[in-house]
C-alpha atoms as a PDB file:
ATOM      1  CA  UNK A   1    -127.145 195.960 -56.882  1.00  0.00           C
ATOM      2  CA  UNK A   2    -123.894 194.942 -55.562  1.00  0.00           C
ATOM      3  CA  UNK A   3    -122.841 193.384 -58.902  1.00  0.00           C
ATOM      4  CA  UNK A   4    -123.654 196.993 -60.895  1.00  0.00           C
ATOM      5  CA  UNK A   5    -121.882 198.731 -58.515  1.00  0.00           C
ATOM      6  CA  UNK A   6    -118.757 196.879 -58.740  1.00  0.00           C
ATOM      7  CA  UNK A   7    -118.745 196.399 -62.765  1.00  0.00           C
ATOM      8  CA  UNK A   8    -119.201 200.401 -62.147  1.00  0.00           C
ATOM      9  CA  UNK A   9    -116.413 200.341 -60.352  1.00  0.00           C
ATOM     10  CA  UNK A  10    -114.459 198.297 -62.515  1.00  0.00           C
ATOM     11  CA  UNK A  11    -115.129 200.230 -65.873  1.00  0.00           C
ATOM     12  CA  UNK A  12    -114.156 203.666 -63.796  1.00  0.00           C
ATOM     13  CA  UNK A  13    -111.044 201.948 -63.179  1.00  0.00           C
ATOM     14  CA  UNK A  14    -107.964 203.490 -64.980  1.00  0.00           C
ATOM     15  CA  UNK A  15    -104.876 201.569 -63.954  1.00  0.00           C
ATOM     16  CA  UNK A  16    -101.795 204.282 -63.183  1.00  0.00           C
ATOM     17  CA  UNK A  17     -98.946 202.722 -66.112  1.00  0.00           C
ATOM     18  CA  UNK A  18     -95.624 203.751 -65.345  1.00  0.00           C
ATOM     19  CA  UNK A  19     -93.658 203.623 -67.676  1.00  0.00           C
ATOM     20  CA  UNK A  20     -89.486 202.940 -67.557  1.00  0.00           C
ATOM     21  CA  UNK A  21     -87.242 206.233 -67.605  1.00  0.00           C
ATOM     22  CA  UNK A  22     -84.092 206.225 -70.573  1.00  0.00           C
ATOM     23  CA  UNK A  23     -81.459 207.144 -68.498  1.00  0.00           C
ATOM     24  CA  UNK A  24     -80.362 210.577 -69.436  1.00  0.00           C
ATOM     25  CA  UNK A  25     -77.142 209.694 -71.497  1.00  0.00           C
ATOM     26  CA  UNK A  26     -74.177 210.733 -68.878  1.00  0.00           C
ATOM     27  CA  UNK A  27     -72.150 214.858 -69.992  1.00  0.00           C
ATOM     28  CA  UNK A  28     -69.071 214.706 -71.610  1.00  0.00           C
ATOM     29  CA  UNK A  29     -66.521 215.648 -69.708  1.00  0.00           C
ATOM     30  CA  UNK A  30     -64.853 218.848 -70.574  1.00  0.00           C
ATOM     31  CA  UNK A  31     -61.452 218.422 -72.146  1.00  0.00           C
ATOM     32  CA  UNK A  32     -58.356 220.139 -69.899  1.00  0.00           C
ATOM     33  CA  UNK A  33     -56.075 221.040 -72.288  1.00  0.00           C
ATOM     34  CA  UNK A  34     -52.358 221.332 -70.336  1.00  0.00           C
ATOM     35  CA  UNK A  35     -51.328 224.930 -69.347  1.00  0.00           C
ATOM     36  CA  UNK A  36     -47.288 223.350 -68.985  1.00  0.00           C
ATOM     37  CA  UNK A  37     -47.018 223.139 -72.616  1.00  0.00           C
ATOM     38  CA  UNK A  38     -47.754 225.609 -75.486  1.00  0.00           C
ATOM     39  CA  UNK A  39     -50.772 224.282 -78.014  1.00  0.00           C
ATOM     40  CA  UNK A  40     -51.802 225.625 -81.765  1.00  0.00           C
ATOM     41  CA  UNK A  41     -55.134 223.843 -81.826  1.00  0.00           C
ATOM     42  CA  UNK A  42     -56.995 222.866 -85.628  1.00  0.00           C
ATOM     43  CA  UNK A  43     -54.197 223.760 -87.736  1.00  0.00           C
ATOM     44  CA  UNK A  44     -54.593 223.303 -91.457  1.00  0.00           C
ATOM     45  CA  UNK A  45     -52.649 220.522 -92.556  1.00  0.00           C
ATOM     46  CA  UNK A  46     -54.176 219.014 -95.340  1.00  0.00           C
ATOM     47  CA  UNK A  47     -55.679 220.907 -98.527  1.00  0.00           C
ATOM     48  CA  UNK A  48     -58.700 223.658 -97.835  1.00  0.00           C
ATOM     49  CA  UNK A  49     -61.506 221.476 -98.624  1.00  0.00           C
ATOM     50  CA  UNK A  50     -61.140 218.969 -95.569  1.00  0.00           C
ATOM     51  CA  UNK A  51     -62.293 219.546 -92.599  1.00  0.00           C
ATOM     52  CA  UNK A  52     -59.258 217.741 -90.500  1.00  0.00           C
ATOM     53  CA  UNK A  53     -56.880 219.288 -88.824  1.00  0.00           C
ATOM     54  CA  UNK A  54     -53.868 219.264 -86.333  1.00  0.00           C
ATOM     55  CA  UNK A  55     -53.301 220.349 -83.067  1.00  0.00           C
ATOM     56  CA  UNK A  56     -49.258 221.019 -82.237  1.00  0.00           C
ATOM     57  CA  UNK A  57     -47.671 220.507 -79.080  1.00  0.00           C
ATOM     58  CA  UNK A  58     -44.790 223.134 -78.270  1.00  0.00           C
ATOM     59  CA  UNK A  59     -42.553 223.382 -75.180  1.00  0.00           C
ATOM     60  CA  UNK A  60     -43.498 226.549 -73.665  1.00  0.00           C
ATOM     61  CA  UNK A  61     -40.108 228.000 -74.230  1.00  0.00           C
ATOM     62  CA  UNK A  62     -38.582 226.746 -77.913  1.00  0.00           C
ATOM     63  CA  UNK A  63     -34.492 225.977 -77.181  1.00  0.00           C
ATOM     64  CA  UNK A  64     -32.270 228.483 -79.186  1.00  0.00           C
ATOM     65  CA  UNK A  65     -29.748 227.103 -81.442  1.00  0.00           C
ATOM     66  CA  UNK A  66     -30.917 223.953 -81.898  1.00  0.00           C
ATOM     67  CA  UNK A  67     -34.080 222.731 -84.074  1.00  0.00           C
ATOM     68  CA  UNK A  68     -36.485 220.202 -82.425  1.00  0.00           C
ATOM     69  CA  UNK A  69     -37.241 216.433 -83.298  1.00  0.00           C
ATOM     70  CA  UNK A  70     -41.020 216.203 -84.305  1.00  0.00           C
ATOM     71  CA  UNK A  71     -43.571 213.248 -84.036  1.00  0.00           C
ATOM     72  CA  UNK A  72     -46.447 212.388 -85.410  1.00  0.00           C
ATOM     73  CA  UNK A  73     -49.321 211.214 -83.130  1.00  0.00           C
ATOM     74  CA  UNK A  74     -52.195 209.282 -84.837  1.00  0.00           C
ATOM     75  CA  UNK A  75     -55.395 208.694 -82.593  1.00  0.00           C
ATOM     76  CA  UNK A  76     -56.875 205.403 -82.538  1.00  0.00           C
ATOM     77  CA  UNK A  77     -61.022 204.751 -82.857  1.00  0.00           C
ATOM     78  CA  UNK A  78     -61.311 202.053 -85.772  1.00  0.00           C
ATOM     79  CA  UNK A  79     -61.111 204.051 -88.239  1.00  0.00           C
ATOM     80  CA  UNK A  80     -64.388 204.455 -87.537  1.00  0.00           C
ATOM     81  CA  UNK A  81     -64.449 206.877 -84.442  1.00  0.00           C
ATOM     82  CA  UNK A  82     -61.654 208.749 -81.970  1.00  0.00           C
ATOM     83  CA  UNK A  83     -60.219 212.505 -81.744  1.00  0.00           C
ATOM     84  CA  UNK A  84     -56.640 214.538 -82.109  1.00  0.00           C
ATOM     85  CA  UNK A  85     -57.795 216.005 -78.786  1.00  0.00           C
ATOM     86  CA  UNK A  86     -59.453 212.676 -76.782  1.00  0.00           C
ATOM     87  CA  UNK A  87     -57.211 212.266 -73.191  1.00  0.00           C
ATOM     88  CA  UNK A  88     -54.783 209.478 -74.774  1.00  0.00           C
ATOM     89  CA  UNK A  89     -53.442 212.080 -77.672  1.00  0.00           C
ATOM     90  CA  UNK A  90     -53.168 214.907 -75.079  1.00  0.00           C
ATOM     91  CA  UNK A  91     -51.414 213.005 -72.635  1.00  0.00           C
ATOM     92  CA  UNK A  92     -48.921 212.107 -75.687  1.00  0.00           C
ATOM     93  CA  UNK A  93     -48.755 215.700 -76.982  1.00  0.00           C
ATOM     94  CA  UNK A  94     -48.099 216.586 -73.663  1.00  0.00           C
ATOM     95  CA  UNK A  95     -45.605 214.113 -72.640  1.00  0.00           C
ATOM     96  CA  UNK A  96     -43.582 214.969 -76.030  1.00  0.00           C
ATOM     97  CA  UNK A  97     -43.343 219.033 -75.698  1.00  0.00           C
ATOM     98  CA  UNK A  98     -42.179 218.943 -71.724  1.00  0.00           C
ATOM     99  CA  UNK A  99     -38.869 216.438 -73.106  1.00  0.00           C
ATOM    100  CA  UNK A 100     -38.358 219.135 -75.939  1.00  0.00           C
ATOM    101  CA  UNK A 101     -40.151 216.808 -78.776  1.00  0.00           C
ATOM    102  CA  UNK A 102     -42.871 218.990 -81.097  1.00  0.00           C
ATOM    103  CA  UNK A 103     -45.880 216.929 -81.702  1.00  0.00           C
ATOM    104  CA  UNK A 104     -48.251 216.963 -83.870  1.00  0.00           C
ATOM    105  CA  UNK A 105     -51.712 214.647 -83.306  1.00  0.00           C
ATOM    106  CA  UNK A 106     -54.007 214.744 -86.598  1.00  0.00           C
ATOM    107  CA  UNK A 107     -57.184 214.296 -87.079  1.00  0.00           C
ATOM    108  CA  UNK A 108     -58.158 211.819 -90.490  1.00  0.00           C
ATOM    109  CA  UNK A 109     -60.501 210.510 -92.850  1.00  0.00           C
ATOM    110  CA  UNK A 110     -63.027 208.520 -91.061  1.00  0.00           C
ATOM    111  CA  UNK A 111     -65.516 205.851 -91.782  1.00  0.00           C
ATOM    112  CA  UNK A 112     -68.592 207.363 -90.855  1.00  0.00           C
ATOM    113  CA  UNK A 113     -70.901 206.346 -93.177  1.00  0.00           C
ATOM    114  CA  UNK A 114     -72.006 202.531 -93.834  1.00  0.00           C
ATOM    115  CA  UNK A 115     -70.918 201.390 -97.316  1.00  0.00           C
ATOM    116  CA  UNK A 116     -68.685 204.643 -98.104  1.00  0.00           C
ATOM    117  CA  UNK A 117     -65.202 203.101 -98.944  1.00  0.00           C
ATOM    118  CA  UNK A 118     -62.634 205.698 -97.135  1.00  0.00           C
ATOM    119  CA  UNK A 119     -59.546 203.749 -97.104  1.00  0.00           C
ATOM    120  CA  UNK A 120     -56.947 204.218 -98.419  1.00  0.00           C
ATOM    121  CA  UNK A 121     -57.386 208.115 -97.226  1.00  0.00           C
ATOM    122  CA  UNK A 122     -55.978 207.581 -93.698  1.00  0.00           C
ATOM    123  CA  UNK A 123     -52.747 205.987 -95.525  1.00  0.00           C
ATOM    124  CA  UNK A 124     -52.734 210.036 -97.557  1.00  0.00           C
ATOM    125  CA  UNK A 125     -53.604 212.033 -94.623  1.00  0.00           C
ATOM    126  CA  UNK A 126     -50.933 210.154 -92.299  1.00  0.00           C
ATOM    127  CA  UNK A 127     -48.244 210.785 -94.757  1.00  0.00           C
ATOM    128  CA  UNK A 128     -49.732 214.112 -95.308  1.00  0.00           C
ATOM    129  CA  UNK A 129     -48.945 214.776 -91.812  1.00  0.00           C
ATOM    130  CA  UNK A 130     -45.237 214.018 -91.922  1.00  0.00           C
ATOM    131  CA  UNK A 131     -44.794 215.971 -95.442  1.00  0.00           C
ATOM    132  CA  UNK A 132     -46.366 218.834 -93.854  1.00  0.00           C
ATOM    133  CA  UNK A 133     -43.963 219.084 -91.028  1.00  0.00           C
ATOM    134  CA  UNK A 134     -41.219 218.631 -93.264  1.00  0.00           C
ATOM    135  CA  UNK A 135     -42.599 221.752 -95.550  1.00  0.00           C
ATOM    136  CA  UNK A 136     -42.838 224.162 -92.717  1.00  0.00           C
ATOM    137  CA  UNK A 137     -40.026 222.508 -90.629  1.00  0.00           C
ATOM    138  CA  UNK A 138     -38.019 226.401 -90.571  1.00  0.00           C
ATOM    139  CA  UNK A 139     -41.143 228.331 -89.374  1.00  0.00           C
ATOM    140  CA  UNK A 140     -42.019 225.514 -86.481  1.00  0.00           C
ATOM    141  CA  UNK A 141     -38.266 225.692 -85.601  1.00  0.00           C
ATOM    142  CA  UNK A 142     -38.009 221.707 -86.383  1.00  0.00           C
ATOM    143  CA  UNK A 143     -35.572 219.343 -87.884  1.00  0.00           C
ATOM    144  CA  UNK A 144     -37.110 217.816 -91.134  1.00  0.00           C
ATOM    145  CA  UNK A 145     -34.411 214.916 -90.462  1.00  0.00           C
ATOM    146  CA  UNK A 146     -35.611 214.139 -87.773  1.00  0.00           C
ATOM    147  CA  UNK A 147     -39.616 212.960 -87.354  1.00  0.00           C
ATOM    148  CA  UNK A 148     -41.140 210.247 -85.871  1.00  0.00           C
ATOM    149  CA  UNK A 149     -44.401 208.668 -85.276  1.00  0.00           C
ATOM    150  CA  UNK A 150     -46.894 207.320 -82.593  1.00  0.00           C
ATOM    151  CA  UNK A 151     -50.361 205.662 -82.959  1.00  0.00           C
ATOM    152  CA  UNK A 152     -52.726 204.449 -80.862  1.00  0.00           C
ATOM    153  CA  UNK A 153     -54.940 201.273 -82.269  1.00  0.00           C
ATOM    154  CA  UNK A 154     -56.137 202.368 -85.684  1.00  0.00           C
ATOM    155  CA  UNK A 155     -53.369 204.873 -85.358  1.00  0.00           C
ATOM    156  CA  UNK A 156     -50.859 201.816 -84.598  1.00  0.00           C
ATOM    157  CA  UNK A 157     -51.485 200.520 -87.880  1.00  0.00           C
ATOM    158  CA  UNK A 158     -51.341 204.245 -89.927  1.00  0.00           C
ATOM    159  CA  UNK A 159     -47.651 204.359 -87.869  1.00  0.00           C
ATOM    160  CA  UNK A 160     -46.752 200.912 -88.942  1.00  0.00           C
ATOM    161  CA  UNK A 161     -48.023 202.107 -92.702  1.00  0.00           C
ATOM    162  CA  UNK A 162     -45.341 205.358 -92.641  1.00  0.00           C
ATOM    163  CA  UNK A 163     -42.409 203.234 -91.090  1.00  0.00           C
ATOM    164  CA  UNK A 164     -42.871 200.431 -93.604  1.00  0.00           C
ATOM    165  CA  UNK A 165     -44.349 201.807 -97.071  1.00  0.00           C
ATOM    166  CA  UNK A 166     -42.977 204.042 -99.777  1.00  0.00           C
ATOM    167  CA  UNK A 167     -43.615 205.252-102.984  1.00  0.00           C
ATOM    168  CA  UNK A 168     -42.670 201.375-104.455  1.00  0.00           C
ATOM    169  CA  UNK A 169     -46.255 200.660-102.892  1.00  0.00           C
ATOM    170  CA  UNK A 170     -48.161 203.488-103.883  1.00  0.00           C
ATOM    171  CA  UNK A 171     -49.772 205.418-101.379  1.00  0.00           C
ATOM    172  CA  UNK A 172     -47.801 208.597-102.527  1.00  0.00           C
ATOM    173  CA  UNK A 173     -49.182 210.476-105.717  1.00  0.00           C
ATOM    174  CA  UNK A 174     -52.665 210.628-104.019  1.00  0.00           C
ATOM    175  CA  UNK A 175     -51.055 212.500-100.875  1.00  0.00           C
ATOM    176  CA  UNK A 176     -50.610 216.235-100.473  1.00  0.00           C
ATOM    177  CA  UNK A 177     -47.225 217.393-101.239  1.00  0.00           C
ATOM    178  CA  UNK A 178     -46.060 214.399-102.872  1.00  0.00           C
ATOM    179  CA  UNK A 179     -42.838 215.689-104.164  1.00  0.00           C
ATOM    180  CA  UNK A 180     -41.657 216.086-100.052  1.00  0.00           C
ATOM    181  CA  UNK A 181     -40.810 212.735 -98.429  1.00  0.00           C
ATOM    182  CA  UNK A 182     -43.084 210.673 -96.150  1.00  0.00           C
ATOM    183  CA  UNK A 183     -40.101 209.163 -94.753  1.00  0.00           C
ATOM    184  CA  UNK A 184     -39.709 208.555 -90.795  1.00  0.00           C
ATOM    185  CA  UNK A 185     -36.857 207.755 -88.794  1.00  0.00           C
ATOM    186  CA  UNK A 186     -39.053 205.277 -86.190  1.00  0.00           C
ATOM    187  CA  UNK A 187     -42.140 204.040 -85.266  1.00  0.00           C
ATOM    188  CA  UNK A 188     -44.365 203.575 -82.203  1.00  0.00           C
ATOM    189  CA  UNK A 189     -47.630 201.396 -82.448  1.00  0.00           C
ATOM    190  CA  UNK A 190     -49.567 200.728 -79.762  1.00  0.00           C
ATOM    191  CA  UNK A 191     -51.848 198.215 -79.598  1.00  0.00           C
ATOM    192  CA  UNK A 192     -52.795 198.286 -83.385  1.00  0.00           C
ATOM    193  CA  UNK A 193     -54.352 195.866 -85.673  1.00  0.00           C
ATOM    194  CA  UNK A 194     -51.910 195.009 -88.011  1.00  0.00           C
ATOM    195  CA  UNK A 195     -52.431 192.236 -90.198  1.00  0.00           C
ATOM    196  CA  UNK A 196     -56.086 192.453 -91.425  1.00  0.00           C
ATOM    197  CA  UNK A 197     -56.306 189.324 -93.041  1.00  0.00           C
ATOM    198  CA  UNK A 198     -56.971 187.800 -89.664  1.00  0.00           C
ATOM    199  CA  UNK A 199     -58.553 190.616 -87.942  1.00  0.00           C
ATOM    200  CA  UNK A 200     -62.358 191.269 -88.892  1.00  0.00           C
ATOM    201  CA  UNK A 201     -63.822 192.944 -91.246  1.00  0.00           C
ATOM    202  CA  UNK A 202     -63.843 196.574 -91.483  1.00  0.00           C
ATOM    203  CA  UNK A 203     -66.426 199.728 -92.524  1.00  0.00           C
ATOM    204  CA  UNK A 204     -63.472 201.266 -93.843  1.00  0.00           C
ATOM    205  CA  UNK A 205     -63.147 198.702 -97.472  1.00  0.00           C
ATOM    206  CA  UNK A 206     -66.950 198.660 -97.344  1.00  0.00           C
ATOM    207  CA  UNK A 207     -66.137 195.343 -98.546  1.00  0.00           C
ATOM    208  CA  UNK A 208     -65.818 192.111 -96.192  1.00  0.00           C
ATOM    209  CA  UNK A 209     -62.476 190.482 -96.229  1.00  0.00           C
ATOM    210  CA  UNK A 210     -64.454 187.428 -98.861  1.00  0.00           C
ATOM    211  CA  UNK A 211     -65.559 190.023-101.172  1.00  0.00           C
ATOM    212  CA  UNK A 212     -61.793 192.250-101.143  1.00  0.00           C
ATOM    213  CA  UNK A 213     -59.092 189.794 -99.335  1.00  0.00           C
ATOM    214  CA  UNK A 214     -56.247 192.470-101.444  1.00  0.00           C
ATOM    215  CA  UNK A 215     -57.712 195.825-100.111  1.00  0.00           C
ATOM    216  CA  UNK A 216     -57.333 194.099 -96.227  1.00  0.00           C
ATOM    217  CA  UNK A 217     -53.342 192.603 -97.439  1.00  0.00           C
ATOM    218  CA  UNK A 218     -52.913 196.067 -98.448  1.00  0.00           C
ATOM    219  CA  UNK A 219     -53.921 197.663 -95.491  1.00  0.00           C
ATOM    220  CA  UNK A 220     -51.835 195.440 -93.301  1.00  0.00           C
ATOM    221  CA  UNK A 221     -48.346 196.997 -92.496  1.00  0.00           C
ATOM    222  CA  UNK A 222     -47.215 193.183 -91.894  1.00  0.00           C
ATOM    223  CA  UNK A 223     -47.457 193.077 -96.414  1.00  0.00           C
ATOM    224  CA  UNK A 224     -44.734 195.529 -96.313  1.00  0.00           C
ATOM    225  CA  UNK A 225     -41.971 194.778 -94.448  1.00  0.00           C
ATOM    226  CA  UNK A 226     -38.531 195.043 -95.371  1.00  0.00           C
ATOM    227  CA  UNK A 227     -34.670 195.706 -94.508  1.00  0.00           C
ATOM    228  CA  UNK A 228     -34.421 199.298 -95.563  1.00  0.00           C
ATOM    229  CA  UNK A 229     -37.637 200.073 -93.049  1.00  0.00           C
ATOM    230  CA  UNK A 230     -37.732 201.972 -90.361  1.00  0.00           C
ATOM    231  CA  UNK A 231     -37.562 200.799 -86.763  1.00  0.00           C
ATOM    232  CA  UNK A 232     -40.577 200.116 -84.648  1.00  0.00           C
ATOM    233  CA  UNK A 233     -41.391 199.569 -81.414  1.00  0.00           C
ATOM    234  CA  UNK A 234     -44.572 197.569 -80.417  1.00  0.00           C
ATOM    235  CA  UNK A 235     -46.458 197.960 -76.867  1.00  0.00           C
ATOM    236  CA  UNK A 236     -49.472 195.456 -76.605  1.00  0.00           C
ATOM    237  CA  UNK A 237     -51.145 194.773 -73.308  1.00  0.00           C
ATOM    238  CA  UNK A 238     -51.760 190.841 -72.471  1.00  0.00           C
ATOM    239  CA  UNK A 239     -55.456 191.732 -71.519  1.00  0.00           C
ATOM    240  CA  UNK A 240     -56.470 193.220 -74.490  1.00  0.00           C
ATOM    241  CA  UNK A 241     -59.941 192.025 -75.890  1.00  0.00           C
ATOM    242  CA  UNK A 242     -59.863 194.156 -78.559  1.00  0.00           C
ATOM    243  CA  UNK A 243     -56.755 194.016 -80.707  1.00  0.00           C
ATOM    244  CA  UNK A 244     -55.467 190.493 -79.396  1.00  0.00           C
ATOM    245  CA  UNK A 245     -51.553 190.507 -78.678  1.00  0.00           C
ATOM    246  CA  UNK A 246     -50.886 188.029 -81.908  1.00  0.00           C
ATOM    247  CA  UNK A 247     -51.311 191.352 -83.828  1.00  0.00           C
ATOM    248  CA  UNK A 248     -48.063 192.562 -82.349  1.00  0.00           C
ATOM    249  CA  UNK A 249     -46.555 189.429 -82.391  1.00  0.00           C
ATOM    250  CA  UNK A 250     -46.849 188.676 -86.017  1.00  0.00           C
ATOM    251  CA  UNK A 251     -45.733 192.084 -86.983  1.00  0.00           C
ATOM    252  CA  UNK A 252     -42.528 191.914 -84.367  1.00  0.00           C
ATOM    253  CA  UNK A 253     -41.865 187.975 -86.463  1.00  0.00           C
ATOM    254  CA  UNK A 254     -42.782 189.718 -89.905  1.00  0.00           C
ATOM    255  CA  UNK A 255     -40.048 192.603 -88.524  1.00  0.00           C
ATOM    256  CA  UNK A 256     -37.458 189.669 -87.919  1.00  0.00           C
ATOM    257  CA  UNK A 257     -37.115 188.093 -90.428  1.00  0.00           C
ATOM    258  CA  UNK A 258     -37.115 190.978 -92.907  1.00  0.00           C
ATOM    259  CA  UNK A 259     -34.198 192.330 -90.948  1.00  0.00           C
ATOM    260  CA  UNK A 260     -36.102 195.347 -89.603  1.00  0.00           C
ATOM    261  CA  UNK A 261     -34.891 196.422 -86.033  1.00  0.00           C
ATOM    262  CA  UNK A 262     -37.307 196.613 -83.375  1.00  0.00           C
ATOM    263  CA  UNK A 263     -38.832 196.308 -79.856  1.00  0.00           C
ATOM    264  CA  UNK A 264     -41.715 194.103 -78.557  1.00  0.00           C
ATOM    265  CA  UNK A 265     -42.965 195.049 -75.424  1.00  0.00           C
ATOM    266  CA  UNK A 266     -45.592 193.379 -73.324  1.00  0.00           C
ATOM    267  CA  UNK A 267     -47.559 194.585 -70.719  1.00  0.00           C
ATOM    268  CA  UNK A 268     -49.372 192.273 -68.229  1.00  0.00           C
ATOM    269  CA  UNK A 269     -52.689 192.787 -67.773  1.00  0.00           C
ATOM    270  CA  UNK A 270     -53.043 195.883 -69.348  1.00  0.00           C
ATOM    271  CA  UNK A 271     -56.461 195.869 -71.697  1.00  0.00           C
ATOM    272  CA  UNK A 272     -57.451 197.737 -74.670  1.00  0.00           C
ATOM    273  CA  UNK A 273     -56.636 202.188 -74.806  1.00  0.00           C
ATOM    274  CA  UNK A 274     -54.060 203.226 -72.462  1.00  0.00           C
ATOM    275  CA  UNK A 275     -51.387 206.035 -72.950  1.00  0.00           C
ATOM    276  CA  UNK A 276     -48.089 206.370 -71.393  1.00  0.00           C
ATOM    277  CA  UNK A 277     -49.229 206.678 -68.269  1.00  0.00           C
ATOM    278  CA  UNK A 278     -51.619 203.080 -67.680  1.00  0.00           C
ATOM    279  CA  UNK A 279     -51.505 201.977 -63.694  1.00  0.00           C
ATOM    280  CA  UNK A 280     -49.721 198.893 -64.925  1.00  0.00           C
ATOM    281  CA  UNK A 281     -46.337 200.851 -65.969  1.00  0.00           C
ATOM    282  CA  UNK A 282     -45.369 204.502 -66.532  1.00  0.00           C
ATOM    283  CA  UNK A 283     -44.243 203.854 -70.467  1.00  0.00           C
ATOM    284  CA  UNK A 284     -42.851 207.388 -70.453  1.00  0.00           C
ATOM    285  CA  UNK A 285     -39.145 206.623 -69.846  1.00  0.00           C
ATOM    286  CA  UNK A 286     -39.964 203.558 -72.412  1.00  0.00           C
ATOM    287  CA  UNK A 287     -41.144 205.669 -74.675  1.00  0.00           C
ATOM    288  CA  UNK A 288     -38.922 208.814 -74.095  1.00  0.00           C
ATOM    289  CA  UNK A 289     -35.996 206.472 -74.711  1.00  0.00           C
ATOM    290  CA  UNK A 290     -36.936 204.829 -77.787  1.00  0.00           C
ATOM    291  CA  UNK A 291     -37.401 208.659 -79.419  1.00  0.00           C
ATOM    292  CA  UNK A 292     -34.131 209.890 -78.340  1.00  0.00           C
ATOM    293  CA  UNK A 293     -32.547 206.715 -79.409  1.00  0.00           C
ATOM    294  CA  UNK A 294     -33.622 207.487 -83.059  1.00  0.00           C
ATOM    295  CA  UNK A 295     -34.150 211.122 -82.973  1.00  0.00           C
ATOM    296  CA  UNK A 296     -31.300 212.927 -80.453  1.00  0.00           C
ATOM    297  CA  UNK A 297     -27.943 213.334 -82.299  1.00  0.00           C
ATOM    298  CA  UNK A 298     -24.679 212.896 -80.344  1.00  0.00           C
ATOM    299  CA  UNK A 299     -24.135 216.289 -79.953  1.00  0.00           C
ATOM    300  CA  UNK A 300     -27.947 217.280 -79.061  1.00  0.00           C
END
């Protein structure tokens, strides 16, 4: 009796499983877009079919009697990933409209889907960009003499791409407005991966570097280099994980010794993604400095 009643009590037995909870992923925080600077968000930059756009950075009052510098601010991500409107890019946009700069941060051709070459698109867009400043340069109230550009990572090497290509390497015909110049007067990369033939492989090529070693020499800015370049200035922190420093210091020794000014500039401890603002060093007068160096006539 004792034995049936506890088999009985075994076979009524349902054990309570409980089972692990997926963290609910954490909300996005909402973007806060400045209210000290005047913004034209998702402006059409590059022909009507793409889905890319711009977002310009004004001062809130424009200066009379004087056209502004421009620069071109290319987010980082990749290639793969990242946003004209992500915290780094608005904190640049920003910075650039309250010293009377007009920027303009552009979204590009991504790599989004697995074994769908995209490259060398970014190289268009980018120069895109700078055409299409220079082609409505009297509307925006802007100098087309005078632009500049700024990238963040992936956006480091697109800037290194516009300071040191042009149309003798062939990333022009394929660009929108091809018969206005991609030209810029200086550079700004931070952090990027510049030499790909010792960085890793990348979705972009939807090759490996064994299968394509030209398409990653040809989308190294360190294959261009030469004396009639524009200047750049390269900010890499020590810490990074990411985009190790030797990037930056093989393009600042490819820079030497073809006779192309520029800046290295190292900052200790600082990791992967900052802007100008990183708790290791305010790079705003840095950066501020560099611009007006290049972009500020005597008499402006």
């Amino acid at each position: 009796m004792k034995r049936f009643l506890f088999l009985a009590l075994i076979g009524s037995y349902s054990p309570c499983v409980v089972r692990a909870q997926t963290p609910a992923p954490a909300p996005l925080k909402p973007v806060v877009w400045p209210t000290d600077v005047r913004i034209e968000h998702d402006v059409a930059y590059l022909p009507d079919n793409r889905a890319e756009k711009a977002d310009l950075y004004f001062p809130l009052t424009m200066p009379t009697g004087r056209k502004l510098p421009a620069v071109v601010i290319i987010h980082g991500g990749g290639f793969n990933d990242g946003d004209k409107g992500r915290p780094r890019e608005i904190n640049i946009g920003r910075t650039l409209a309250l010293h009377d700069y007009v920027g303009m941060s552009i979204n590009y051709r991504l790599a989004k889907e697995k074994g769908v070459a995209t490259w060398p698109q970014p190289v268009y867009d980018a120069k895109a960009s700078v055409r299409w400043l220079r082609k409505n340069a009297d509307r925006l109230g802007l100098d087309p003499t005078r632009i500049a550009v700024i990238g963040c990572s992936a956006g480091g090497n697109l800037a290194g791409m516009l300071a040191l290509t042009g149309p003798r390497d062939e990333f022009d015909a394929a660009s929108p407005y091809p018969e206005i110049s991609a030209a810029v007067r200086c550079a700004i990369d931070f952090y990027g991966a510049v030499d790909l033939m010792t960085y890793h492989d990348m979705k972009m090529f939807a090759k490996t570097r064994a299968e394509a070693p030209e398409l990653y020499r040809r989308g190294s800015p360190t294959n261009y280099a030469d004396a009639n370049d524009a200047p750049m200035l390269l900010v890499h922190g020590t810490a990074d994980e990411t985009v190790k420093v030797d990037q930056s210091e093989l393009l600042a020794a490819v820079l030497k010794k073809a006779g192309v000014p520029h800046e290295l500039v190292l900052i200790p401890g600082a990791p992967h993604t900052f802007d100008l603002e990183p708790k290791e060093r305010d790079l705003r007068p840095l950066v501020l400095a560099y611009l007006d160096k290049y972009l500020r006539p005597a008499t402006n």
